[in-house]
PDB file of N, CA and C in Angstrom:
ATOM      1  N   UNK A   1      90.057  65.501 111.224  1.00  0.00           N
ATOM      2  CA  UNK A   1      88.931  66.295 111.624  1.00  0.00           C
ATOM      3  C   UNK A   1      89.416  67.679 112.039  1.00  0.00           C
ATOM      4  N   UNK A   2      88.579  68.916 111.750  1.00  0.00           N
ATOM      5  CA  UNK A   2      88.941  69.928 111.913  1.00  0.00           C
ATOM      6  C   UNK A   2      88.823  70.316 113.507  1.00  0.00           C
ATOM      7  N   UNK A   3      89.347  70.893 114.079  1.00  0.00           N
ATOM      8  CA  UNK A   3      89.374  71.533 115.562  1.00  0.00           C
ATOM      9  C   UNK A   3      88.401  72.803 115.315  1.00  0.00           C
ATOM     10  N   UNK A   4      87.255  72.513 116.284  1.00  0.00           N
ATOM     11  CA  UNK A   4      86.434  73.544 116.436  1.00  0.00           C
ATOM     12  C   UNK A   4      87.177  74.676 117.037  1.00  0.00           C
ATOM     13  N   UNK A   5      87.126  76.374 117.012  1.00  0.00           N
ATOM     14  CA  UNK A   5      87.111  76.919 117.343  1.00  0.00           C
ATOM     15  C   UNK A   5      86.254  77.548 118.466  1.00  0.00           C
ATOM     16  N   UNK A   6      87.238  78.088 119.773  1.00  0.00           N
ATOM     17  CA  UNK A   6      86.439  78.485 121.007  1.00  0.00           C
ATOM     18  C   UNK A   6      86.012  79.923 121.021  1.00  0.00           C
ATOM     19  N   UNK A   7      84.968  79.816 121.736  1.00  0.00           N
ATOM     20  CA  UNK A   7      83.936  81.288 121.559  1.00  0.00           C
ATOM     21  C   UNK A   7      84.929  82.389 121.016  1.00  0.00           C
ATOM     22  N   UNK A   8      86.223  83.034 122.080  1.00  0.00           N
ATOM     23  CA  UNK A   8      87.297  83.510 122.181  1.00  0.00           C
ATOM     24  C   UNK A   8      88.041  83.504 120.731  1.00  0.00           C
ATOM     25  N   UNK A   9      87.915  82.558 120.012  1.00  0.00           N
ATOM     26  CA  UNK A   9      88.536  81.956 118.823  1.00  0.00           C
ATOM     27  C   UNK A   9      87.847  83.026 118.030  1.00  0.00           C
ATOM     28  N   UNK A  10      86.657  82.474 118.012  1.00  0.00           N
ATOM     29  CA  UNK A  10      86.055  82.807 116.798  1.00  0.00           C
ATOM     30  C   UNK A  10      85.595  84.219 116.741  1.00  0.00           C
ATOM     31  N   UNK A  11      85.494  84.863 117.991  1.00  0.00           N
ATOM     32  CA  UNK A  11      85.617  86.398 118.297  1.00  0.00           C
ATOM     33  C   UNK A  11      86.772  86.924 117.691  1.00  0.00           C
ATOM     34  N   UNK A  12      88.013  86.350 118.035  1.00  0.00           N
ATOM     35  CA  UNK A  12      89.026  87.102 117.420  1.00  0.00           C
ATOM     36  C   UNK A  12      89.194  86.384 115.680  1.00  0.00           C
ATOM     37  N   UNK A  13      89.212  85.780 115.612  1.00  0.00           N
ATOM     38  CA  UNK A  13      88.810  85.644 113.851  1.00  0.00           C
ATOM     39  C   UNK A  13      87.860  86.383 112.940  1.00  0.00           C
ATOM     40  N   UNK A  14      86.682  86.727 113.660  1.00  0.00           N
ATOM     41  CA  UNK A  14      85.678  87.840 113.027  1.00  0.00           C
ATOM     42  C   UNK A  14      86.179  88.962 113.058  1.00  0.00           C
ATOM     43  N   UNK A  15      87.012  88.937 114.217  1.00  0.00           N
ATOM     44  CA  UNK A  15      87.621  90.361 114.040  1.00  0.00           C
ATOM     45  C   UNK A  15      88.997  90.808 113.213  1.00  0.00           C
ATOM     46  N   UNK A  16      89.663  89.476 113.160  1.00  0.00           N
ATOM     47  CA  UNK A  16      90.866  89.987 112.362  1.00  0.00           C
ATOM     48  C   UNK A  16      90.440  89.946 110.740  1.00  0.00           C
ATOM     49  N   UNK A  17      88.991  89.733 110.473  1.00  0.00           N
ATOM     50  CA  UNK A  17      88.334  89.320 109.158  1.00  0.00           C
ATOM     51  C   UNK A  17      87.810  90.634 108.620  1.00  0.00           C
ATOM     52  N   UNK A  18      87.166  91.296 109.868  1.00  0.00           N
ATOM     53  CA  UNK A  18      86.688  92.551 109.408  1.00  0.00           C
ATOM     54  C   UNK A  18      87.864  93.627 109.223  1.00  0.00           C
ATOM     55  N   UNK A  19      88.837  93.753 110.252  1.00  0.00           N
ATOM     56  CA  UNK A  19      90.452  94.394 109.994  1.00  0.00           C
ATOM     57  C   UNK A  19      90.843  94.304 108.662  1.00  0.00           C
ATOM     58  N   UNK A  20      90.846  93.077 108.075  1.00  0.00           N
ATOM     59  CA  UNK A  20      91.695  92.646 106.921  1.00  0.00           C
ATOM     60  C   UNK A  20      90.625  93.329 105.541  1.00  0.00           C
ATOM     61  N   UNK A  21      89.178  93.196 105.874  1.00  0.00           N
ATOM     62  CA  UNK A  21      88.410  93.887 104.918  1.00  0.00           C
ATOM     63  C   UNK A  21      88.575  95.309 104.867  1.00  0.00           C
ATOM     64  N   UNK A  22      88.448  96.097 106.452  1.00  0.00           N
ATOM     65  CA  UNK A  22      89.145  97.388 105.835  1.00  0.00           C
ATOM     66  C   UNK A  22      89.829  97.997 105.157  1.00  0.00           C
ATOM     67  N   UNK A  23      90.936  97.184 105.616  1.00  0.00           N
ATOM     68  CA  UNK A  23      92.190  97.849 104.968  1.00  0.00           C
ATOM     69  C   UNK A  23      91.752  97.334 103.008  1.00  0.00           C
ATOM     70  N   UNK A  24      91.330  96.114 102.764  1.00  0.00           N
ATOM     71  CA  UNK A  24      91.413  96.352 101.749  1.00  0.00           C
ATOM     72  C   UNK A  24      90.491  97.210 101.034  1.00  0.00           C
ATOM     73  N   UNK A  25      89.472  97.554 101.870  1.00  0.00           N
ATOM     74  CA  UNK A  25      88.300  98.816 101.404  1.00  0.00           C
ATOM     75  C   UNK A  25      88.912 100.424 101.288  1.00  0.00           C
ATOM     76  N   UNK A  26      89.735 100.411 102.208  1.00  0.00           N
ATOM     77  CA  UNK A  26      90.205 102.268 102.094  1.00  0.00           C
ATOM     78  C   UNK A  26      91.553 102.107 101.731  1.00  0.00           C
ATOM     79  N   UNK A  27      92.078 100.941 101.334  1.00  0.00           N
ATOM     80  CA  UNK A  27      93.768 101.302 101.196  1.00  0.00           C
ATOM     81  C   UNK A  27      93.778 100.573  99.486  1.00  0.00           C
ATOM     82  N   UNK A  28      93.186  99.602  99.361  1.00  0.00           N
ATOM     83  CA  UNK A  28      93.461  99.056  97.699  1.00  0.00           C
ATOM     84  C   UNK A  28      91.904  98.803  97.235  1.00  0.00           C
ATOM     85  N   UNK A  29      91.397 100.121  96.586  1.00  0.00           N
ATOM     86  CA  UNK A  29      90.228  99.725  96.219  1.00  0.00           C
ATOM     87  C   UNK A  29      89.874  99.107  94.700  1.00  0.00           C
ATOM     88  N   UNK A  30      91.151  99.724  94.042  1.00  0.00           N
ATOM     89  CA  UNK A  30      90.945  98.958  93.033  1.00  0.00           C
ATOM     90  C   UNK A  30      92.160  97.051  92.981  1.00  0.00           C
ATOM     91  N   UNK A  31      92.585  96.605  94.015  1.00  0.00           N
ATOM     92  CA  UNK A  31      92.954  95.446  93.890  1.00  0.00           C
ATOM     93  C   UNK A  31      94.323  95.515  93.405  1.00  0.00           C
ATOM     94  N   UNK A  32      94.760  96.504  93.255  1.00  0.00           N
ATOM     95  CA  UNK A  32      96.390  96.195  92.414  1.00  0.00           C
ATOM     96  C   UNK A  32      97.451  96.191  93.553  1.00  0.00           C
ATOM     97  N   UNK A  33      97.444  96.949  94.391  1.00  0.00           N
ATOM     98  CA  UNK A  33      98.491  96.905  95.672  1.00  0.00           C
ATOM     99  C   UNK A  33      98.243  95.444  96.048  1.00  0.00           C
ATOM    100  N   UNK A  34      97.224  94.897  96.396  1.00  0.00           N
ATOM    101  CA  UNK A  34      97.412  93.502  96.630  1.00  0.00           C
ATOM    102  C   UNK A  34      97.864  92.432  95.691  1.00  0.00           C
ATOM    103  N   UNK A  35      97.418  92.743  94.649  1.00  0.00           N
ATOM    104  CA  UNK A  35      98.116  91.822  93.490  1.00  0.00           C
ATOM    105  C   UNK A  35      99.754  91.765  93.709  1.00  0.00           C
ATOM    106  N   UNK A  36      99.925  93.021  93.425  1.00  0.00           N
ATOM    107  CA  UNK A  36     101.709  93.228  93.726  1.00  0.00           C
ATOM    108  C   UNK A  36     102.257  92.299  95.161  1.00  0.00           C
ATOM    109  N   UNK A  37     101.210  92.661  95.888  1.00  0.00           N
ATOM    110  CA  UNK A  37     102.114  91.854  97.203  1.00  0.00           C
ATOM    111  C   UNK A  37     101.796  90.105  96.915  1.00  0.00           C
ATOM    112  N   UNK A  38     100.916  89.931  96.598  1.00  0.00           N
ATOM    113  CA  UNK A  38     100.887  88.292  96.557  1.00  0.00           C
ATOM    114  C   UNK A  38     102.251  88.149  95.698  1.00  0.00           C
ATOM    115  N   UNK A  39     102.071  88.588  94.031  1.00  0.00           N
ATOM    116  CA  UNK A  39     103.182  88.364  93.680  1.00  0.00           C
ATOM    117  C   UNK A  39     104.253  88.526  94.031  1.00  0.00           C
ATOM    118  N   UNK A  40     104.964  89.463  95.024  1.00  0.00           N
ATOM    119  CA  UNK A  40     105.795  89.208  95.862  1.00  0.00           C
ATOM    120  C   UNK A  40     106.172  88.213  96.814  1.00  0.00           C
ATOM    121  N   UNK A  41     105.315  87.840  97.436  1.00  0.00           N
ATOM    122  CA  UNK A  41     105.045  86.643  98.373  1.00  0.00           C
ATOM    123  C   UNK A  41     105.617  85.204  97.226  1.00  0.00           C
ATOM    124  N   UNK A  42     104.741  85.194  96.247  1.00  0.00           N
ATOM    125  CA  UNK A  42     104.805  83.894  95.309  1.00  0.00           C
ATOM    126  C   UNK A  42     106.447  83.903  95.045  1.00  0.00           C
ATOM    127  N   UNK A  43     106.682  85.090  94.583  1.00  0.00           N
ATOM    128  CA  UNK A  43     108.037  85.258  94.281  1.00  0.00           C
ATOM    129  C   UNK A  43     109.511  84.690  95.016  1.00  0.00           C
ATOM    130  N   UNK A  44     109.383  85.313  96.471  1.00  0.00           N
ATOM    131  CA  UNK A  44     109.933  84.608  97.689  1.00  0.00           C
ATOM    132  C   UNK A  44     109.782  83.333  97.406  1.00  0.00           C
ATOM    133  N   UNK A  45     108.851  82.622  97.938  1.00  0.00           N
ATOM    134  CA  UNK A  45     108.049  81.414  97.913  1.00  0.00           C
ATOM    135  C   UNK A  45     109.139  80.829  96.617  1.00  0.00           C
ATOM    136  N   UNK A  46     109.248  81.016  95.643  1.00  0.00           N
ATOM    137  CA  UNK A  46     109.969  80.499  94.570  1.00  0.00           C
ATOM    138  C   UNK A  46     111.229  80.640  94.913  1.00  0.00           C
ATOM    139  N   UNK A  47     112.377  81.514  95.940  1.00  0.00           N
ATOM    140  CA  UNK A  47     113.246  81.699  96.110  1.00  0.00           C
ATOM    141  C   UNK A  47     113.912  80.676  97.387  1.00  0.00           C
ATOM    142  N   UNK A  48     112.729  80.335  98.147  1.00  0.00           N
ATOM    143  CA  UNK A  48     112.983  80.046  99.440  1.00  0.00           C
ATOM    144  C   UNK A  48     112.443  79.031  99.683  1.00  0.00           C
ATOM    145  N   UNK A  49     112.575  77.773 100.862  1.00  0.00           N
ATOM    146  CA  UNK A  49     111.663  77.068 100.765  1.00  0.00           C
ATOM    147  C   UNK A  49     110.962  77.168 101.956  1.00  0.00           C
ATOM    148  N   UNK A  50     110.797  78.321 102.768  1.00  0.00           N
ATOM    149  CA  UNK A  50     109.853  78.515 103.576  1.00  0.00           C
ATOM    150  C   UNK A  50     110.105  80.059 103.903  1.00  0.00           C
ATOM    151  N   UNK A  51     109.053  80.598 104.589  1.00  0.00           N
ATOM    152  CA  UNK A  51     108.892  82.389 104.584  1.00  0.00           C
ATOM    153  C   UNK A  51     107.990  82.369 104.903  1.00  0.00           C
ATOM    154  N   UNK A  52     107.913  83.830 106.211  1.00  0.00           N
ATOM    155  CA  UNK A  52     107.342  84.469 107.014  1.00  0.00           C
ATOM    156  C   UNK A  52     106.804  85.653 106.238  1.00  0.00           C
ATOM    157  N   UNK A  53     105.524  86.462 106.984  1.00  0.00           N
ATOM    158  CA  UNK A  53     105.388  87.403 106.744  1.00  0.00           C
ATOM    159  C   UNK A  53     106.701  88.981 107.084  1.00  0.00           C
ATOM    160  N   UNK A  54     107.496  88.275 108.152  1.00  0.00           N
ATOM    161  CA  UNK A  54     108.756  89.042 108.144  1.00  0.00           C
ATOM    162  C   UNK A  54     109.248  89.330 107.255  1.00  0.00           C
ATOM    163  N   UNK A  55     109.521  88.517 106.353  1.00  0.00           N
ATOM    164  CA  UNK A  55     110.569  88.785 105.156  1.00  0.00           C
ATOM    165  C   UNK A  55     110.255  89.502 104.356  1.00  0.00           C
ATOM    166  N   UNK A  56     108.838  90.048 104.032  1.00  0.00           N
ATOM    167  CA  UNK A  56     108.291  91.234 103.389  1.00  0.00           C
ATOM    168  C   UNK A  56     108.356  92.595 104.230  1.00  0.00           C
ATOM    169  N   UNK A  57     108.535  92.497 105.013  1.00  0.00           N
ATOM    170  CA  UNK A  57     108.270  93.955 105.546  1.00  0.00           C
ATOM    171  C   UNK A  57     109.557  95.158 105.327  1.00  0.00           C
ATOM    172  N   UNK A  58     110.901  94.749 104.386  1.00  0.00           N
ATOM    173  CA  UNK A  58     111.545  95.749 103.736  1.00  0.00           C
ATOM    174  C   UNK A  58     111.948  95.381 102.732  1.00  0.00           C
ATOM    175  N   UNK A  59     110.724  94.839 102.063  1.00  0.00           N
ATOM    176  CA  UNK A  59     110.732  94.673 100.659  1.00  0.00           C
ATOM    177  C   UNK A  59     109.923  95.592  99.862  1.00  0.00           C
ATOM    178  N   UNK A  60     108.544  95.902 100.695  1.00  0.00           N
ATOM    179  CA  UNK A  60     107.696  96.299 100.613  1.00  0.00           C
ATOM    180  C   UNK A  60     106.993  97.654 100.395  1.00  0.00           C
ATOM    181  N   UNK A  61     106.894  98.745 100.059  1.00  0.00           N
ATOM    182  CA  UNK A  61     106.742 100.029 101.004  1.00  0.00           C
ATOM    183  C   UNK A  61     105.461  99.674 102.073  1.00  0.00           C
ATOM    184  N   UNK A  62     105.526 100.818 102.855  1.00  0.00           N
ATOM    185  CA  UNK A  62     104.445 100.915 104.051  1.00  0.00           C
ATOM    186  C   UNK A  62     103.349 100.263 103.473  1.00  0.00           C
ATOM    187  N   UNK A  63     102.514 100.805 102.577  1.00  0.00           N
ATOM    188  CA  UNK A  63     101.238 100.009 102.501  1.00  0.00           C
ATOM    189  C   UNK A  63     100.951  98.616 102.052  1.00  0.00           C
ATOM    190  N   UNK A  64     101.688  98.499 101.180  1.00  0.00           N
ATOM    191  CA  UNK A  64     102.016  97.008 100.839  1.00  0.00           C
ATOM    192  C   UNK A  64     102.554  95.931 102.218  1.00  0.00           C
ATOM    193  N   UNK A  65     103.304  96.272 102.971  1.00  0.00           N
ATOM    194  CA  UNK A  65     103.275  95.480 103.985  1.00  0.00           C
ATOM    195  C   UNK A  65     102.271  95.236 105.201  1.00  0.00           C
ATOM    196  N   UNK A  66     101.267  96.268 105.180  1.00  0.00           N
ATOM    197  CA  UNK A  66     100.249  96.111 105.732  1.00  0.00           C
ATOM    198  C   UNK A  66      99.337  95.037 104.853  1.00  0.00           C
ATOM    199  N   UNK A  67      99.480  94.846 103.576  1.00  0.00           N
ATOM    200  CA  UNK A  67      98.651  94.238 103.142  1.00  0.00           C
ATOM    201  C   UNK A  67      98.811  92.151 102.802  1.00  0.00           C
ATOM    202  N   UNK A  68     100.540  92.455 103.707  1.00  0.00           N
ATOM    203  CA  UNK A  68     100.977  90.927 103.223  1.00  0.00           C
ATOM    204  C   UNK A  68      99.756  90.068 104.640  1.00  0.00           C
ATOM    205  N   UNK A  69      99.562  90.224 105.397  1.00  0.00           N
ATOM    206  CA  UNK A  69      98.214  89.275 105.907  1.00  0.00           C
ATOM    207  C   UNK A  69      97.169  88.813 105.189  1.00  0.00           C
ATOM    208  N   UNK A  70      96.359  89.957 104.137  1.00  0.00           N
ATOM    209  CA  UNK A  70      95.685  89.897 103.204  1.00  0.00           C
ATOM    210  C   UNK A  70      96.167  89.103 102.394  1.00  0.00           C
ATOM    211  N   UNK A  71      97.237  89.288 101.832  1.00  0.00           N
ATOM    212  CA  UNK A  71      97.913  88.727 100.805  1.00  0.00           C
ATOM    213  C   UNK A  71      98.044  86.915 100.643  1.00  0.00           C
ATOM    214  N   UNK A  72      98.904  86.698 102.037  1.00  0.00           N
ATOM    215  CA  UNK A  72      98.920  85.334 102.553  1.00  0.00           C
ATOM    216  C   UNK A  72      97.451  84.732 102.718  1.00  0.00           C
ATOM    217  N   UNK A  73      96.674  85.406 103.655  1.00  0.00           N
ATOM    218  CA  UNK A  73      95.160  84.782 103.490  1.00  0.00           C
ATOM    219  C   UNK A  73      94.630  84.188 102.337  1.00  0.00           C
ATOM    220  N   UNK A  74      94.896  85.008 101.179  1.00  0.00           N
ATOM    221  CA  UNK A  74      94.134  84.817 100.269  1.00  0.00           C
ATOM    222  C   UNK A  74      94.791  83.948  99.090  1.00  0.00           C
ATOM    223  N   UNK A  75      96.098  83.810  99.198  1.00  0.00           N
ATOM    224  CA  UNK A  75      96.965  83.018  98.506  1.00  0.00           C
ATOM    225  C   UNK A  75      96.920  81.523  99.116  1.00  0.00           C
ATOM    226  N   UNK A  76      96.497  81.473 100.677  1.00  0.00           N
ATOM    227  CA  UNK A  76      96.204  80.165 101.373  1.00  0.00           C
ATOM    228  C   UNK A  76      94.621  79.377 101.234  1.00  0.00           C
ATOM    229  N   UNK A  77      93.876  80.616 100.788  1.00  0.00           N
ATOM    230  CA  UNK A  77      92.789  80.246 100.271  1.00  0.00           C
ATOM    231  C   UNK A  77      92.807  79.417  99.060  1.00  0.00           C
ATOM    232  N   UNK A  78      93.878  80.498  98.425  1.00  0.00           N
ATOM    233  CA  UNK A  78      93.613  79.725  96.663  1.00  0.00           C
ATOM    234  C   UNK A  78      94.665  78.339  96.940  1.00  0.00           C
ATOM    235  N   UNK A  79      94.914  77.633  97.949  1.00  0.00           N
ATOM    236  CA  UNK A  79      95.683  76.924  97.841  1.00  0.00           C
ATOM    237  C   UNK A  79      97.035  76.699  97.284  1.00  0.00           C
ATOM    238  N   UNK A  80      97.228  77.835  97.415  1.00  0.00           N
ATOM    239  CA  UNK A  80      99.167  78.461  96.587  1.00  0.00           C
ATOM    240  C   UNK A  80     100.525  78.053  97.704  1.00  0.00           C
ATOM    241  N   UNK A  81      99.873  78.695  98.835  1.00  0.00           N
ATOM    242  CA  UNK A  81     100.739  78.566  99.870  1.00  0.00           C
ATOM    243  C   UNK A  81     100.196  78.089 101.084  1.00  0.00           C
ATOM    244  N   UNK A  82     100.733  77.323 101.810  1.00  0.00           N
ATOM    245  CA  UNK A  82     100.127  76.351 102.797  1.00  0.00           C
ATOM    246  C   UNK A  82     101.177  76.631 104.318  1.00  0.00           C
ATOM    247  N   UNK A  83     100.781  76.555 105.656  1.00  0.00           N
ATOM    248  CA  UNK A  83     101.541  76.646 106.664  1.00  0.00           C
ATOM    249  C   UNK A  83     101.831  75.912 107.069  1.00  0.00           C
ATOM    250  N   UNK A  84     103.386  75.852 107.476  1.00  0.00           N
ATOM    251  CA  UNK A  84     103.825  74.372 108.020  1.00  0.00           C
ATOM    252  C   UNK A  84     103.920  73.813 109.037  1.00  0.00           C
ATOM    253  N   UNK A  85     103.533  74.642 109.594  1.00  0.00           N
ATOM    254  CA  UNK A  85     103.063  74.247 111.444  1.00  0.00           C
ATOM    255  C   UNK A  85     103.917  75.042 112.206  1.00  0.00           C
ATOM    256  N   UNK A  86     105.310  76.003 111.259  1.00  0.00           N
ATOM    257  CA  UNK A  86     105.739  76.480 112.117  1.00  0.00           C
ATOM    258  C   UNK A  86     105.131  77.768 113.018  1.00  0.00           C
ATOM    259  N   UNK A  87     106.016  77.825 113.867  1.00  0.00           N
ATOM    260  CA  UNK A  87     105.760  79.652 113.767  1.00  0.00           C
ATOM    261  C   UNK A  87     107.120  80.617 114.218  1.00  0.00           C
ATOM    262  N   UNK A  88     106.985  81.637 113.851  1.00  0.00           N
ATOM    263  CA  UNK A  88     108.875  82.290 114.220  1.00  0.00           C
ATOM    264  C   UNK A  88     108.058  83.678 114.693  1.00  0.00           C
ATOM    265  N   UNK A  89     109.027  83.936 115.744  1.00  0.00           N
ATOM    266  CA  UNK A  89     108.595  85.333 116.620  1.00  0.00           C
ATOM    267  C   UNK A  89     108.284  86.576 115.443  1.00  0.00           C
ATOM    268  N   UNK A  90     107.198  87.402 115.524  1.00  0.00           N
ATOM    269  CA  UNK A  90     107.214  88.312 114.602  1.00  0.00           C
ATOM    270  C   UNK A  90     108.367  89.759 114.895  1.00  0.00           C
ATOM    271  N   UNK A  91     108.322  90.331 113.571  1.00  0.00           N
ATOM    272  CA  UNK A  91     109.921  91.388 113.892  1.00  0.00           C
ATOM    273  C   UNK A  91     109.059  92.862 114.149  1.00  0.00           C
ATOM    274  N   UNK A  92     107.870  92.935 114.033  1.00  0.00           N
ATOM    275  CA  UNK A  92     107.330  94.460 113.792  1.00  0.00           C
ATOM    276  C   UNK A  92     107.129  94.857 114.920  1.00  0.00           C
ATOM    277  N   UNK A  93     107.772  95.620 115.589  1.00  0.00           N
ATOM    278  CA  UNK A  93     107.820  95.876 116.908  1.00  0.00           C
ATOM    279  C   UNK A  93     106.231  95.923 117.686  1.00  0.00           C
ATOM    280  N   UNK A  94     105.419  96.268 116.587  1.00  0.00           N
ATOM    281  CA  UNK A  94     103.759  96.459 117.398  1.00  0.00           C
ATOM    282  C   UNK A  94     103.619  95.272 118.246  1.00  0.00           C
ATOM    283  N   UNK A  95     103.995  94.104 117.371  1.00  0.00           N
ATOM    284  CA  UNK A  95     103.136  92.847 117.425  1.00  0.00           C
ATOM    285  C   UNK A  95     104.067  92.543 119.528  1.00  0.00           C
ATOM    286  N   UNK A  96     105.202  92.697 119.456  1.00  0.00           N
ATOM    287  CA  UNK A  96     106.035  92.374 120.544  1.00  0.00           C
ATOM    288  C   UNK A  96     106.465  91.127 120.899  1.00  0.00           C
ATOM    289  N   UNK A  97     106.406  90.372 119.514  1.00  0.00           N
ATOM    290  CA  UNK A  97     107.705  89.405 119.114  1.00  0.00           C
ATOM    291  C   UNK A  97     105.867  88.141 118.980  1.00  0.00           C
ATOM    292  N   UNK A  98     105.416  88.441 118.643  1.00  0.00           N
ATOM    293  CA  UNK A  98     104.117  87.257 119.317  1.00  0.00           C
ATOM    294  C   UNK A  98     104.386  85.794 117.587  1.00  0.00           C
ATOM    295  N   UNK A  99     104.047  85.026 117.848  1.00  0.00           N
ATOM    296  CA  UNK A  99     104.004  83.609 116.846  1.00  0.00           C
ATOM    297  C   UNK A  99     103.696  84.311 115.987  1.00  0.00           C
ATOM    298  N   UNK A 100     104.117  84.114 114.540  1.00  0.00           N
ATOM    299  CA  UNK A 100     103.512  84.497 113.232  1.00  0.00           C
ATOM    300  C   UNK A 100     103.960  83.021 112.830  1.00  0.00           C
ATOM    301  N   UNK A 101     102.813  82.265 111.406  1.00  0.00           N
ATOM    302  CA  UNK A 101     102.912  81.248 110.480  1.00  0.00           C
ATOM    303  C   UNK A 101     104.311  81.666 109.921  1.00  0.00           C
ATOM    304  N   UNK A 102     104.713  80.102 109.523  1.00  0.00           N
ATOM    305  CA  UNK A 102     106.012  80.132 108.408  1.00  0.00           C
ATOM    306  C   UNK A 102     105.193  79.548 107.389  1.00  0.00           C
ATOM    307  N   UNK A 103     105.054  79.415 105.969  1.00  0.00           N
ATOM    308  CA  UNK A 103     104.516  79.140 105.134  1.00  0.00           C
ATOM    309  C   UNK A 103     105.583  78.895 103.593  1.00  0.00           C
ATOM    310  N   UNK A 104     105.233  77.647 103.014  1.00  0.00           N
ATOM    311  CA  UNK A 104     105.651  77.178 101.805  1.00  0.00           C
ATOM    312  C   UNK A 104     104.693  77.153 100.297  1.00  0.00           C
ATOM    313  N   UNK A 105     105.168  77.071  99.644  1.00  0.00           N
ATOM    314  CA  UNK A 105     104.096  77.394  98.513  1.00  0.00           C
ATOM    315  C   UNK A 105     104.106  75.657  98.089  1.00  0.00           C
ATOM    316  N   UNK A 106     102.928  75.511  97.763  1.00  0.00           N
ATOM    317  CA  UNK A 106     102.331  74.298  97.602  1.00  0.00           C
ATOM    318  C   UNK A 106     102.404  74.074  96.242  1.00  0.00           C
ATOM    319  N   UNK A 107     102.634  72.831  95.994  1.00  0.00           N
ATOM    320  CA  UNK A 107     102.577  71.938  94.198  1.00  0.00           C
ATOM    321  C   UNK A 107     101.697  73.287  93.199  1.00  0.00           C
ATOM    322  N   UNK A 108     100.616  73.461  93.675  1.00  0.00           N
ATOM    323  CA  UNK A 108     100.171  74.447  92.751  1.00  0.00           C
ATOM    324  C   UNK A 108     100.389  76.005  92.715  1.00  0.00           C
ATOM    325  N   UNK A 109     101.126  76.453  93.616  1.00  0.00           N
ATOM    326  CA  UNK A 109     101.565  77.049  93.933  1.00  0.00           C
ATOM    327  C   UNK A 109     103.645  77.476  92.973  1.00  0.00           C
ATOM    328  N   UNK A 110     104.104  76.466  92.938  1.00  0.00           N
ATOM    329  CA  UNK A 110     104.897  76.046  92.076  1.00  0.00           C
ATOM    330  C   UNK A 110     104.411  76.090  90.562  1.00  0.00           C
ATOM    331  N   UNK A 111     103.618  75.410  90.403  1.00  0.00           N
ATOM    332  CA  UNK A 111     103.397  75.862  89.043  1.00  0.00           C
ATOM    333  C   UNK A 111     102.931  76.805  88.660  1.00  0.00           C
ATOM    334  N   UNK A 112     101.851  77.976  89.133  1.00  0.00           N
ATOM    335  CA  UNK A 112     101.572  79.000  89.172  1.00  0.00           C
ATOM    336  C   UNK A 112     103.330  79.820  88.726  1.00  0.00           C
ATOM    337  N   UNK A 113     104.428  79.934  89.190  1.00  0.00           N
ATOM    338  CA  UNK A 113     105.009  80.415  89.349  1.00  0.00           C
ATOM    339  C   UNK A 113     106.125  79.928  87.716  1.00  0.00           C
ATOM    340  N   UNK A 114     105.806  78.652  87.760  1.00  0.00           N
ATOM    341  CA  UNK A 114     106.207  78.424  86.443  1.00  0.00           C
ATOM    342  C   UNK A 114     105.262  79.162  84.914  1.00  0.00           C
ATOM    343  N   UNK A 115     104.201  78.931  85.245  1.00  0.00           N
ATOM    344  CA  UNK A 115     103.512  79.582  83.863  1.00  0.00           C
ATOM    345  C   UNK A 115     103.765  81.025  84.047  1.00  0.00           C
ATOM    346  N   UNK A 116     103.827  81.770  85.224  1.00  0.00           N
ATOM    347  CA  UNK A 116     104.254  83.358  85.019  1.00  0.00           C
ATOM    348  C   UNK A 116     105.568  83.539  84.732  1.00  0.00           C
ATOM    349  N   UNK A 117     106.615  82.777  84.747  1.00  0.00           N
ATOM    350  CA  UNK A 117     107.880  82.603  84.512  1.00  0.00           C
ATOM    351  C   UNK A 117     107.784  82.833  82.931  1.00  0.00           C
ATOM    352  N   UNK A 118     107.079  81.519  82.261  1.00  0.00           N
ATOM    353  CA  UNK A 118     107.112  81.322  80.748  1.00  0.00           C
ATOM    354  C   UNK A 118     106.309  82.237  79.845  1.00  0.00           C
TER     355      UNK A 118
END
């Protein structure tokens, strides 16, 4: 059963929802900066068997690493990559070390990575 979310919860989820829509409204309007970063992400994901949003952030240039939250969201949506319960201190000094997800790419997620391979 899913765990309801508390008032507090779901305040800050609307809000990190509308954040994440901005940026993709004034920073990738036509969708390709994000494409690039998922495929980056998938890429890792094929290299590694688990990864943070850390590990993109000097891979990346500036805007593209703003966009790996987006990126992960929406790759966890499509069921590509899944979180494993971890979490590892984040490195971007804003955040000030706070939990970020560790995340693995899932069975379909794997194959995704095989048909772009072939």
């Amino acid at each position: 059963m899913t765990r309801r979310l508390s008032p507090a919860e779901q305040l800050a989820a609307a809000a990190r929802d509308t954040t994440l829509a901005n940026i993709l409204a004034t920073a990738d309007a036509d969708g390709w900066t994000l494409n690039v970063v998922k495929q980056a992400v998938l890429a890792v994901g094929r290299h590694r068997d688990e990864f943070s949003a850390n590990d993109f952030r000097d891979l990346l240039p500036e805007l593209g690493a703003q966009m790996v939250g987006v990126a992960v969201r929406g790759l966890a949506t499509q069921r590509l990559i899944e979180p494993t319960g971890a979490r590892v201190p984040s490195t971007l000094p804003s955040t000030h070390g706070h939990g970020i997800a560790v995340y693995r790419l899932t069975p379909l997620g794997r194959g995704q990575q095989q048909e772009a391979a072939a």
